[in-house]
Each structure stands twice: as C-alpha cells, then as structure tokens.
C-alpha atoms as a PDB file:
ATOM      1  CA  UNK A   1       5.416  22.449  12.747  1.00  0.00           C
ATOM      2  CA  UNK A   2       3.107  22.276   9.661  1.00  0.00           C
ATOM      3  CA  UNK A   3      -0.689  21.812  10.169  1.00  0.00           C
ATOM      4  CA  UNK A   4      -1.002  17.770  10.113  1.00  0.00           C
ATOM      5  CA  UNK A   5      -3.561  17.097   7.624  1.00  0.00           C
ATOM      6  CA  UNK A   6      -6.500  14.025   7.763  1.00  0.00           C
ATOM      7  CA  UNK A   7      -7.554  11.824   4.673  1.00  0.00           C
ATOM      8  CA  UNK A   8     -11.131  11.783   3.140  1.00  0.00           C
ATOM      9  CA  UNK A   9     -12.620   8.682   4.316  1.00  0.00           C
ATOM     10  CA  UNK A  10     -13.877   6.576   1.368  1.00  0.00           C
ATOM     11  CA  UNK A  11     -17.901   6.258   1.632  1.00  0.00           C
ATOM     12  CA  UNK A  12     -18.141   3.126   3.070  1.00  0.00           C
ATOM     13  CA  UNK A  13     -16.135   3.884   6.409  1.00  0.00           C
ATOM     14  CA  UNK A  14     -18.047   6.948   6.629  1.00  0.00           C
ATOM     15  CA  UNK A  15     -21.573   5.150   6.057  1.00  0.00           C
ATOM     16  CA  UNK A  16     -21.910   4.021  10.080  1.00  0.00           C
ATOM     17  CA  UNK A  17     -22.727   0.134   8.800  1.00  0.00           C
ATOM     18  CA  UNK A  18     -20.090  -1.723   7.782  1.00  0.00           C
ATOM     19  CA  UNK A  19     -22.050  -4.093   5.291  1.00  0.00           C
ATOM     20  CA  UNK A  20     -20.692  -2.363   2.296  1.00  0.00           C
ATOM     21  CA  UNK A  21     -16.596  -2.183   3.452  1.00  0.00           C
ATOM     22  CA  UNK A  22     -16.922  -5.656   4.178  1.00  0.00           C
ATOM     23  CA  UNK A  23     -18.728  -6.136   0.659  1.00  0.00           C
ATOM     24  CA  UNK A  24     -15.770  -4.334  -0.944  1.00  0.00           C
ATOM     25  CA  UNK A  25     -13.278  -6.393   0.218  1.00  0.00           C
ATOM     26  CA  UNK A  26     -15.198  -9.774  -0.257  1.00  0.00           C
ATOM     27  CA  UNK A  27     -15.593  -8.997  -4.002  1.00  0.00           C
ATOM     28  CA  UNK A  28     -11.661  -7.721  -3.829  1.00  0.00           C
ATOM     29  CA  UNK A  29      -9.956 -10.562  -2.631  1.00  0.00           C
ATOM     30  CA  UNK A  30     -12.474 -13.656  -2.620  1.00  0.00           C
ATOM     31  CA  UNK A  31     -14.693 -12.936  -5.590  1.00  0.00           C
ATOM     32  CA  UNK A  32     -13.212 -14.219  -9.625  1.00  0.00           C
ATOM     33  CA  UNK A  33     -13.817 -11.676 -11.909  1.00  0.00           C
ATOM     34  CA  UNK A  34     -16.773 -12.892 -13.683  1.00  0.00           C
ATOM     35  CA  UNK A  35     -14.721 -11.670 -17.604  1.00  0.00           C
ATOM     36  CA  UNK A  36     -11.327 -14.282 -16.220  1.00  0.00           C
ATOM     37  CA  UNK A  37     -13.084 -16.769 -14.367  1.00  0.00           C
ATOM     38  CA  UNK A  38      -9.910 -15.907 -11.649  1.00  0.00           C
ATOM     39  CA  UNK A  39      -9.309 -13.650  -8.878  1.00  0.00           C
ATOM     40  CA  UNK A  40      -7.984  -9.890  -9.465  1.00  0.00           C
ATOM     41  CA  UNK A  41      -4.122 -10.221  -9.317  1.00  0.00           C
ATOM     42  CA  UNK A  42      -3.966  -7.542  -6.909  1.00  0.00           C
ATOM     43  CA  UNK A  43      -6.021  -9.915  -4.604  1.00  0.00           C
ATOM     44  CA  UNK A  44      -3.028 -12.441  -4.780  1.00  0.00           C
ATOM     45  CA  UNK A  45      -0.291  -9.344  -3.824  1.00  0.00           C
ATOM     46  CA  UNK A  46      -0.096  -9.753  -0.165  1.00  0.00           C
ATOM     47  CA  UNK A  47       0.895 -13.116  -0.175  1.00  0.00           C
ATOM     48  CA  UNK A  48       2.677 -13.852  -2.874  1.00  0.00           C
ATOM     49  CA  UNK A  49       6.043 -15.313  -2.555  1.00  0.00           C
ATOM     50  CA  UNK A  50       6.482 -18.299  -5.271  1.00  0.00           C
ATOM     51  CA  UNK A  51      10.581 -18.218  -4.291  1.00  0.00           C
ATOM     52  CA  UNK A  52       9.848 -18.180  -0.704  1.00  0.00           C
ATOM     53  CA  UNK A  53      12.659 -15.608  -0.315  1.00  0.00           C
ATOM     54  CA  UNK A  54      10.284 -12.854   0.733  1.00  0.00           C
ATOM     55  CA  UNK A  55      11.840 -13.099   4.193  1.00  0.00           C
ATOM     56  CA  UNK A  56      14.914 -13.652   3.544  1.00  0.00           C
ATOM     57  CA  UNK A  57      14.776 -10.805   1.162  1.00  0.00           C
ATOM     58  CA  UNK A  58      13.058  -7.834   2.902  1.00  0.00           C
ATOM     59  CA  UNK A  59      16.417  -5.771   3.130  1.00  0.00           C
ATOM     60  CA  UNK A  60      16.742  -5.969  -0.716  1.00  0.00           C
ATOM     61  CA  UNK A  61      14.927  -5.411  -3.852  1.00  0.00           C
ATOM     62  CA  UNK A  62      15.031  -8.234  -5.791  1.00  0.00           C
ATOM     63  CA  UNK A  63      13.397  -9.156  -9.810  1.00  0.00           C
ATOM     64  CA  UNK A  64      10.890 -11.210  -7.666  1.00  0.00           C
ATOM     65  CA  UNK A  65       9.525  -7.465  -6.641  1.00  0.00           C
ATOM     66  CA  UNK A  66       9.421  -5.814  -9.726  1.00  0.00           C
ATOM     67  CA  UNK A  67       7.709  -8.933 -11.350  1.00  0.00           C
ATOM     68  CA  UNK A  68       5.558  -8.510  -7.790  1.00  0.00           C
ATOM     69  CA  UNK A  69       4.805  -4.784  -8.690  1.00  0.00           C
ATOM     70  CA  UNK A  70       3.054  -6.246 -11.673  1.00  0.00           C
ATOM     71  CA  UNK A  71      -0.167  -8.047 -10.154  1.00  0.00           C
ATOM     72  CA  UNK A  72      -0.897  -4.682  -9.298  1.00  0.00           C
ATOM     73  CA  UNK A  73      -0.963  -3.412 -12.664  1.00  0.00           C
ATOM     74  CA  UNK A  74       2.554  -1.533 -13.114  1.00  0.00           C
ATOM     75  CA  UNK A  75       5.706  -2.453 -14.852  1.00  0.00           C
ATOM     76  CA  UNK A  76       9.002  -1.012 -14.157  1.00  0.00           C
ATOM     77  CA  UNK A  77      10.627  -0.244 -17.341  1.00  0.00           C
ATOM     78  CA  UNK A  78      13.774  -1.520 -18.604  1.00  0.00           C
ATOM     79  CA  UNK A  79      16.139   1.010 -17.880  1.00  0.00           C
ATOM     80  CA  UNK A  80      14.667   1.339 -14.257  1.00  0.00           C
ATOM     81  CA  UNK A  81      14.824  -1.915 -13.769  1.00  0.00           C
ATOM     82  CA  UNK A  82      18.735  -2.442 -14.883  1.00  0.00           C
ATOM     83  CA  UNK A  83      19.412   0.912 -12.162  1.00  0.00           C
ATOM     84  CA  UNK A  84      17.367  -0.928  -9.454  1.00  0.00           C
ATOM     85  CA  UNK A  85      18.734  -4.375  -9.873  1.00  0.00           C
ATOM     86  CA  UNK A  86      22.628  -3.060 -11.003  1.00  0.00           C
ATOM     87  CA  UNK A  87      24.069  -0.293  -9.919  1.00  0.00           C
ATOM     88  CA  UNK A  88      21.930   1.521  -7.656  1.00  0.00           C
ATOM     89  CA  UNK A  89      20.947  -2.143  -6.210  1.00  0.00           C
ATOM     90  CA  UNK A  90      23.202  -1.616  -3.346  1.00  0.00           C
ATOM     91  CA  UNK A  91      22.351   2.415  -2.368  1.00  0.00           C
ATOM     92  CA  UNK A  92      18.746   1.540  -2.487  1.00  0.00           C
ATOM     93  CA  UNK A  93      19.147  -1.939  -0.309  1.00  0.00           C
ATOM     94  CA  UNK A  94      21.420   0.703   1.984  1.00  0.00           C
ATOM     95  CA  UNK A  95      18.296   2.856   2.339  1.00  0.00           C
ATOM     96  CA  UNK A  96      15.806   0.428   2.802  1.00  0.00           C
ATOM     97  CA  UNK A  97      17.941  -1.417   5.557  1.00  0.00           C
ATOM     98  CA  UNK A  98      17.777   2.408   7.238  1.00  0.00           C
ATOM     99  CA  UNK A  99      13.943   1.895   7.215  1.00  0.00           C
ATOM    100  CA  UNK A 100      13.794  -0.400   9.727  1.00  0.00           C
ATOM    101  CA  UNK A 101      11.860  -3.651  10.534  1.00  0.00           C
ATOM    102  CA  UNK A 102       7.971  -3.531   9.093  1.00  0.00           C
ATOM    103  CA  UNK A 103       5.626  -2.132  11.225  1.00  0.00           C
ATOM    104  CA  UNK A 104       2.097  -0.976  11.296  1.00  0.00           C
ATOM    105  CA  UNK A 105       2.468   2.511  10.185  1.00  0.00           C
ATOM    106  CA  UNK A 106      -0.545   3.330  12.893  1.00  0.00           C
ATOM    107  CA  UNK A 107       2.574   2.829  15.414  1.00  0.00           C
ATOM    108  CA  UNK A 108       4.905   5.808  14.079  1.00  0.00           C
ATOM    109  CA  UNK A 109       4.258   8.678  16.809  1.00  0.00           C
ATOM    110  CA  UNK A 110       5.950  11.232  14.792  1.00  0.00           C
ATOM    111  CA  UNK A 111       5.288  13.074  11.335  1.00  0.00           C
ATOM    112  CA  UNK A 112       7.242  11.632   9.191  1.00  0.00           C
ATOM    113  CA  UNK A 113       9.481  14.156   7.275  1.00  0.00           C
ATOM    114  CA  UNK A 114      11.910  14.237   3.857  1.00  0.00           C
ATOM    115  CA  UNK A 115      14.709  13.392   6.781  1.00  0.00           C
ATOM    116  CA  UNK A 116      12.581  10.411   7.447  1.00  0.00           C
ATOM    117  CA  UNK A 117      14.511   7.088   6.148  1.00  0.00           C
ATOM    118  CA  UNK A 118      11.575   5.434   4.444  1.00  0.00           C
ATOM    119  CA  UNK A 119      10.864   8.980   2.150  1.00  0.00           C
ATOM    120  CA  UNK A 120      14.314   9.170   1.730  1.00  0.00           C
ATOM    121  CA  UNK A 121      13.795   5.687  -0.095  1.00  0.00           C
ATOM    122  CA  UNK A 122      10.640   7.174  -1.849  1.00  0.00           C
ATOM    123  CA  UNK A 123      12.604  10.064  -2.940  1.00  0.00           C
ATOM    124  CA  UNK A 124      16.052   7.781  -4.444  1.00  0.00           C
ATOM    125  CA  UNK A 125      13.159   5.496  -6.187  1.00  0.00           C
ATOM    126  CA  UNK A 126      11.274   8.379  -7.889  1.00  0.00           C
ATOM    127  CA  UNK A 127      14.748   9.853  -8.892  1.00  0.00           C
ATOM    128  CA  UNK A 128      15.604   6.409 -10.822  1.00  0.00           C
ATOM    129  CA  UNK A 129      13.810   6.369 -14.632  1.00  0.00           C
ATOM    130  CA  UNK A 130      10.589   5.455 -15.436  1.00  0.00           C
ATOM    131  CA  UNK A 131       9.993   4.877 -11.750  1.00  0.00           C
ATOM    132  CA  UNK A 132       7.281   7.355 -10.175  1.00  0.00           C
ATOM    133  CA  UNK A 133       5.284   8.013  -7.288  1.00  0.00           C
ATOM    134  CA  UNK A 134       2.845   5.053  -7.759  1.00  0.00           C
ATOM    135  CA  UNK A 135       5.296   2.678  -8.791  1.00  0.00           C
ATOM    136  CA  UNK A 136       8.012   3.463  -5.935  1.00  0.00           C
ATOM    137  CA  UNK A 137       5.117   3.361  -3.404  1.00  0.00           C
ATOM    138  CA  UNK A 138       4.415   0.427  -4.578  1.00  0.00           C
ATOM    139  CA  UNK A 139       8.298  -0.924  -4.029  1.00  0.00           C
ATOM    140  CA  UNK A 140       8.309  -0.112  -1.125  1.00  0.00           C
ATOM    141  CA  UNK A 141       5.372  -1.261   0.169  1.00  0.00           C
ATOM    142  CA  UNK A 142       6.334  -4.758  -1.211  1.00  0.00           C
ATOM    143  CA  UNK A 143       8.839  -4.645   0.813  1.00  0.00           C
ATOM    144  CA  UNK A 144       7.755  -2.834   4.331  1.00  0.00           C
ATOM    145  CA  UNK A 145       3.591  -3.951   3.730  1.00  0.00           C
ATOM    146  CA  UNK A 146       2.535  -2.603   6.844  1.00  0.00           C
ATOM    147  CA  UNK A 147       4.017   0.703   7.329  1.00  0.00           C
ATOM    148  CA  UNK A 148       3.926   1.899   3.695  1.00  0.00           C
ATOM    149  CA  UNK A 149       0.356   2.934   2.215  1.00  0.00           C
ATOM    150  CA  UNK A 150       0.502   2.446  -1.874  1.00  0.00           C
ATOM    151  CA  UNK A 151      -0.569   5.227  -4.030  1.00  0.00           C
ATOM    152  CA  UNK A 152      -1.887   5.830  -7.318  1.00  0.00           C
ATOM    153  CA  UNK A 153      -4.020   8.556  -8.671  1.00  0.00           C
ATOM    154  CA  UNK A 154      -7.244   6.727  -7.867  1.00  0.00           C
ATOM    155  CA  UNK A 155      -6.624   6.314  -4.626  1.00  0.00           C
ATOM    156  CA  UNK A 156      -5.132  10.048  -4.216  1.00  0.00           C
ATOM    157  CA  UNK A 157      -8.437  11.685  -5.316  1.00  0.00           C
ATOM    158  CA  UNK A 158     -10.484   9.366  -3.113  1.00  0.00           C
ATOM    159  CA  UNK A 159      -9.090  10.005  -0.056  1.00  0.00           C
ATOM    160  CA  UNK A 160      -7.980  13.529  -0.966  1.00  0.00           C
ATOM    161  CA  UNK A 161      -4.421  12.886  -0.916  1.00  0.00           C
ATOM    162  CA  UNK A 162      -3.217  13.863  -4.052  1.00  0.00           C
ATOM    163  CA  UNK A 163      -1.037  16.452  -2.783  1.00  0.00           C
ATOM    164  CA  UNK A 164       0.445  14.475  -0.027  1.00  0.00           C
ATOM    165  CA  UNK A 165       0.131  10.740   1.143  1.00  0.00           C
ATOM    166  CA  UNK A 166       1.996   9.470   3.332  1.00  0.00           C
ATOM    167  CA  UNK A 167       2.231  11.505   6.636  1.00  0.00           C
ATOM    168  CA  UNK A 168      -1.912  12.364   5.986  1.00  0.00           C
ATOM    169  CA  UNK A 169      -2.368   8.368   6.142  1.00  0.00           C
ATOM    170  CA  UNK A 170      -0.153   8.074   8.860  1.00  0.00           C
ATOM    171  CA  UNK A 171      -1.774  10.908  10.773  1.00  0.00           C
ATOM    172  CA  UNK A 172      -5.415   9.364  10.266  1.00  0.00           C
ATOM    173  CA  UNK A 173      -4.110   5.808  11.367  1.00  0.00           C
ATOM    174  CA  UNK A 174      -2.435   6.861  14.200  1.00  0.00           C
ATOM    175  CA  UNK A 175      -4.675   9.784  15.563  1.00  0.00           C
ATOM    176  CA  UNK A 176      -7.520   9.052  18.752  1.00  0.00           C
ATOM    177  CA  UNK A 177      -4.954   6.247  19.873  1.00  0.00           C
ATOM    178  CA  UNK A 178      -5.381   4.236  16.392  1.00  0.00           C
ATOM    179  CA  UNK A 179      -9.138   4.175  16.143  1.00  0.00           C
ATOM    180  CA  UNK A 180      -8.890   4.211  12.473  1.00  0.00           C
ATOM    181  CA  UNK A 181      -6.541   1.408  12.352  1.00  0.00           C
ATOM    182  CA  UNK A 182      -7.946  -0.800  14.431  1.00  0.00           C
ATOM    183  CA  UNK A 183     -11.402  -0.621  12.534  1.00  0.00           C
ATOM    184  CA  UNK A 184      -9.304  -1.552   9.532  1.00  0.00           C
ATOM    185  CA  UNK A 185      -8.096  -4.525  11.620  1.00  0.00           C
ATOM    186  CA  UNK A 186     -11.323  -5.828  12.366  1.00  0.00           C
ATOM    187  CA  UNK A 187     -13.144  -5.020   8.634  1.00  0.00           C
ATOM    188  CA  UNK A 188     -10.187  -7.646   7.516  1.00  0.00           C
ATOM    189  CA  UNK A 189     -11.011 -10.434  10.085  1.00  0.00           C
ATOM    190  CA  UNK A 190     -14.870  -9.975   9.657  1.00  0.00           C
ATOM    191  CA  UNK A 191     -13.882 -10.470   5.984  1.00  0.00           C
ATOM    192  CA  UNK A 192     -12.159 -13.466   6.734  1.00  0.00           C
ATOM    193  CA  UNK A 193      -8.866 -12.397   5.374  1.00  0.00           C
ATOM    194  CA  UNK A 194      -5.293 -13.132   6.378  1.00  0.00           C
ATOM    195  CA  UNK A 195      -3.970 -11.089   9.066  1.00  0.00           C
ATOM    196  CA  UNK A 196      -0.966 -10.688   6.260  1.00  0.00           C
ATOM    197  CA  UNK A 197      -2.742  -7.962   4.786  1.00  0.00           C
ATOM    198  CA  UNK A 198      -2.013  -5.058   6.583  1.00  0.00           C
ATOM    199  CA  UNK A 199      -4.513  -2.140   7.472  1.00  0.00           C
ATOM    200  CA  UNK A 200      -3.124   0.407   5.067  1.00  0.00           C
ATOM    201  CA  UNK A 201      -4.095  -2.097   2.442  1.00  0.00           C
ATOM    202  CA  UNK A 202      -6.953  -2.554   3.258  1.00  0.00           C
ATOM    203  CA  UNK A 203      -7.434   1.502   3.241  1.00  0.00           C
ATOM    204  CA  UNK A 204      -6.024   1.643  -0.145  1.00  0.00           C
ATOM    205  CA  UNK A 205      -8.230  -1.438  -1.489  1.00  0.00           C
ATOM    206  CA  UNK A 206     -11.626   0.884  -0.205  1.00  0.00           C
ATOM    207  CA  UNK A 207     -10.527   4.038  -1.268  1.00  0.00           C
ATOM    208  CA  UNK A 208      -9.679   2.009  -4.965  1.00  0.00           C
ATOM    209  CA  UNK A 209     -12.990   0.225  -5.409  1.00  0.00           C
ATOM    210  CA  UNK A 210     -15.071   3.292  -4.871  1.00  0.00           C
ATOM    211  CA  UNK A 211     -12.684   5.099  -7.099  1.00  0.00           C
ATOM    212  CA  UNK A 212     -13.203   2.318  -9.649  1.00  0.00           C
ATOM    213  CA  UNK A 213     -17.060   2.631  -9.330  1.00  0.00           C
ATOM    214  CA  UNK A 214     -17.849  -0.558  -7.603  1.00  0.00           C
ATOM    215  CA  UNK A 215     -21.222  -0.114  -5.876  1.00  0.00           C
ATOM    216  CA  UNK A 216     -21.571  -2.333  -2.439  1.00  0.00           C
ATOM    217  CA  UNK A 217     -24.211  -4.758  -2.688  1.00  0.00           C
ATOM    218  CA  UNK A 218     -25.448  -3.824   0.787  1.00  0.00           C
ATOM    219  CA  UNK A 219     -25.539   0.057   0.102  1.00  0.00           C
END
C-alpha cells in the first residue's frame, strides 16, 4: 500500500487560537467586499439553487452547474460544455450515480484509489476539453459538497497538495477518529454559518485566504 500522505495545515489551524480561522471565514462569507459593496460570489456557492432543482438534480449535471462553477471564478468553455450537457451527459450522470449519496468525506475508511467511482468521475471530466483539474473538482463538488474537496493551484500550494489532493485531504479528515473534521465543524458554527457548508469547504476557504494574502485581524 503506498505511504498515505497528510496536508499542510494552513496557519491559522496550526496557530492554537482560533480567533484568526474564525476571522477568515467571517470576512469570507459575511463580509461585502468593500470595491462591490456585495459579498464574494464564492460566499453565495454553497447555497445556491435559484431553480430549486439542486435535489432533484444531484445524479446529473445540469447548465445550472456550470453557470454554478462560475461564482467561483471558472467558466467551462464552449466545447466542454456542449460534451458535458450532450453527448457525454449521460456517461458522466452514469458515473456520478456510481458515486454514491453525499457524504462527509471524513467518513470514507479507505484510500481512495483511480478504481474509486468518484476519481473515476474526476478522471472522465478532466478527459472532456477545456475541463481541468480545478474546474472538474469543482463539478463535482457541486454536486457531492461534502465528500469532494475543490482544488485550484492556490489551494494546492497551501496545503501542500499540489501533487495529490484528494486521498491526502481525505486522510487528514479522517485520521485520529476525525479530529480534523470535527474542528472544521465547529470553526463553521462558531462562525455562525449554515451547517450546508461542508468541512472540506471550509478547509479549502482557509487554505485560499491565506493563499490570497488575507491577514486575520486577530493574528
């Protein structure tokens, strides 16, 4: 079995006072950008659902995700978009049915592999055009919130992950019976967020302010 490897923890999680994570996500998802007068888009992700199909939905991709993918500043281009939509609609669907039910990601016992169903889905995403690693990560975690952790460079070279993302997260989230996970858990309540956003978001929105430069208040 390969070595199971642990992510970096961004500062803030590793600071012993949780004043500045719970800054971070404060001026994430409560706090209008002070250039727009409104909230960050990706602060309106989580929840957003103008159809109200979301549910109804989660065993499909749909245009409401790839117009979703955008509040977190990606666009899938057109081509990719007439493969995910037209004919590759129903493959993909087929694959993300084999995924399962959403699920914290904390919960998954075993390293998940290339045989795994949900990087399976990763890997038929990345193969489609002008869809990459970032973007399909982000797919998919429209669709499955709490058991897949998004990616982009910034948040790859913050928590060290670069290489590989999704089995290190995993492995941190789930390791010393979901310590890490349930701290995530509780920074989101103490922040007075909805218990919609998962804990690998939460992750992912540390790891991308500190990658951004945003400096904690409290710190």
């Amino acid at each position: 079995m390969a070595e199971q490897v642990s992510i970096r923890l961004p500062r803030v999680l590793r600071d012993g006072d949780d004043a500045g994570a719970l800054d971070v996500l404060q001026e994430y998802f409560t706090r209008k950008v002070a250039k727009t007068g409104y909230l960050r888009t990706g602060a309106l992700w989580d929840t957003w659902d103008p159809s109200g199909n979301r549910d109804r939905d989660v065993d499909r991709f749909t245009a409401e995700d790839l117009v979703a993918v955008t509040l977190l500043a990606v666009q899938v281009p057109a081509q990719g978009a007439l493969f995910l939509l037209g004919e590759s609609n129903a493959s993909l669907n087929g694959l993300l049915a084999d995924v399962g039910p959403d699920r914290d990601l904390a919960g998954e016992a075993d390293p998940l592999t290339p045989e795994s169903p949900v990087w399976r889905l990763e890997t038929a995403l990345r193969d489609i055009h002008g869809v990459g690693r970032t973007m399909a990560s982000k797919l998919i975690a429209r669709k499955r919130p709490r058991l897949f952790p998004i990616y982009d460079d910034v948040v790859g070279r913050e928590l060290g992950t670069k290489t590989a993302h999704l089995e290190p997260v995993r492995f941190s989230l789930h390791a010393r019976n979901g310590e890490l996970h349930d701290r995530l858990s509780d920074l989101r309540d103490r922040a007075g967020l909805s218990d919609v956003v998962p804990a690998v978001r939460i992750l992912d929105v540390l790891a991308w302010m500190q990658g951004k430069g945003y400096k904690p208040a409290s710190v």
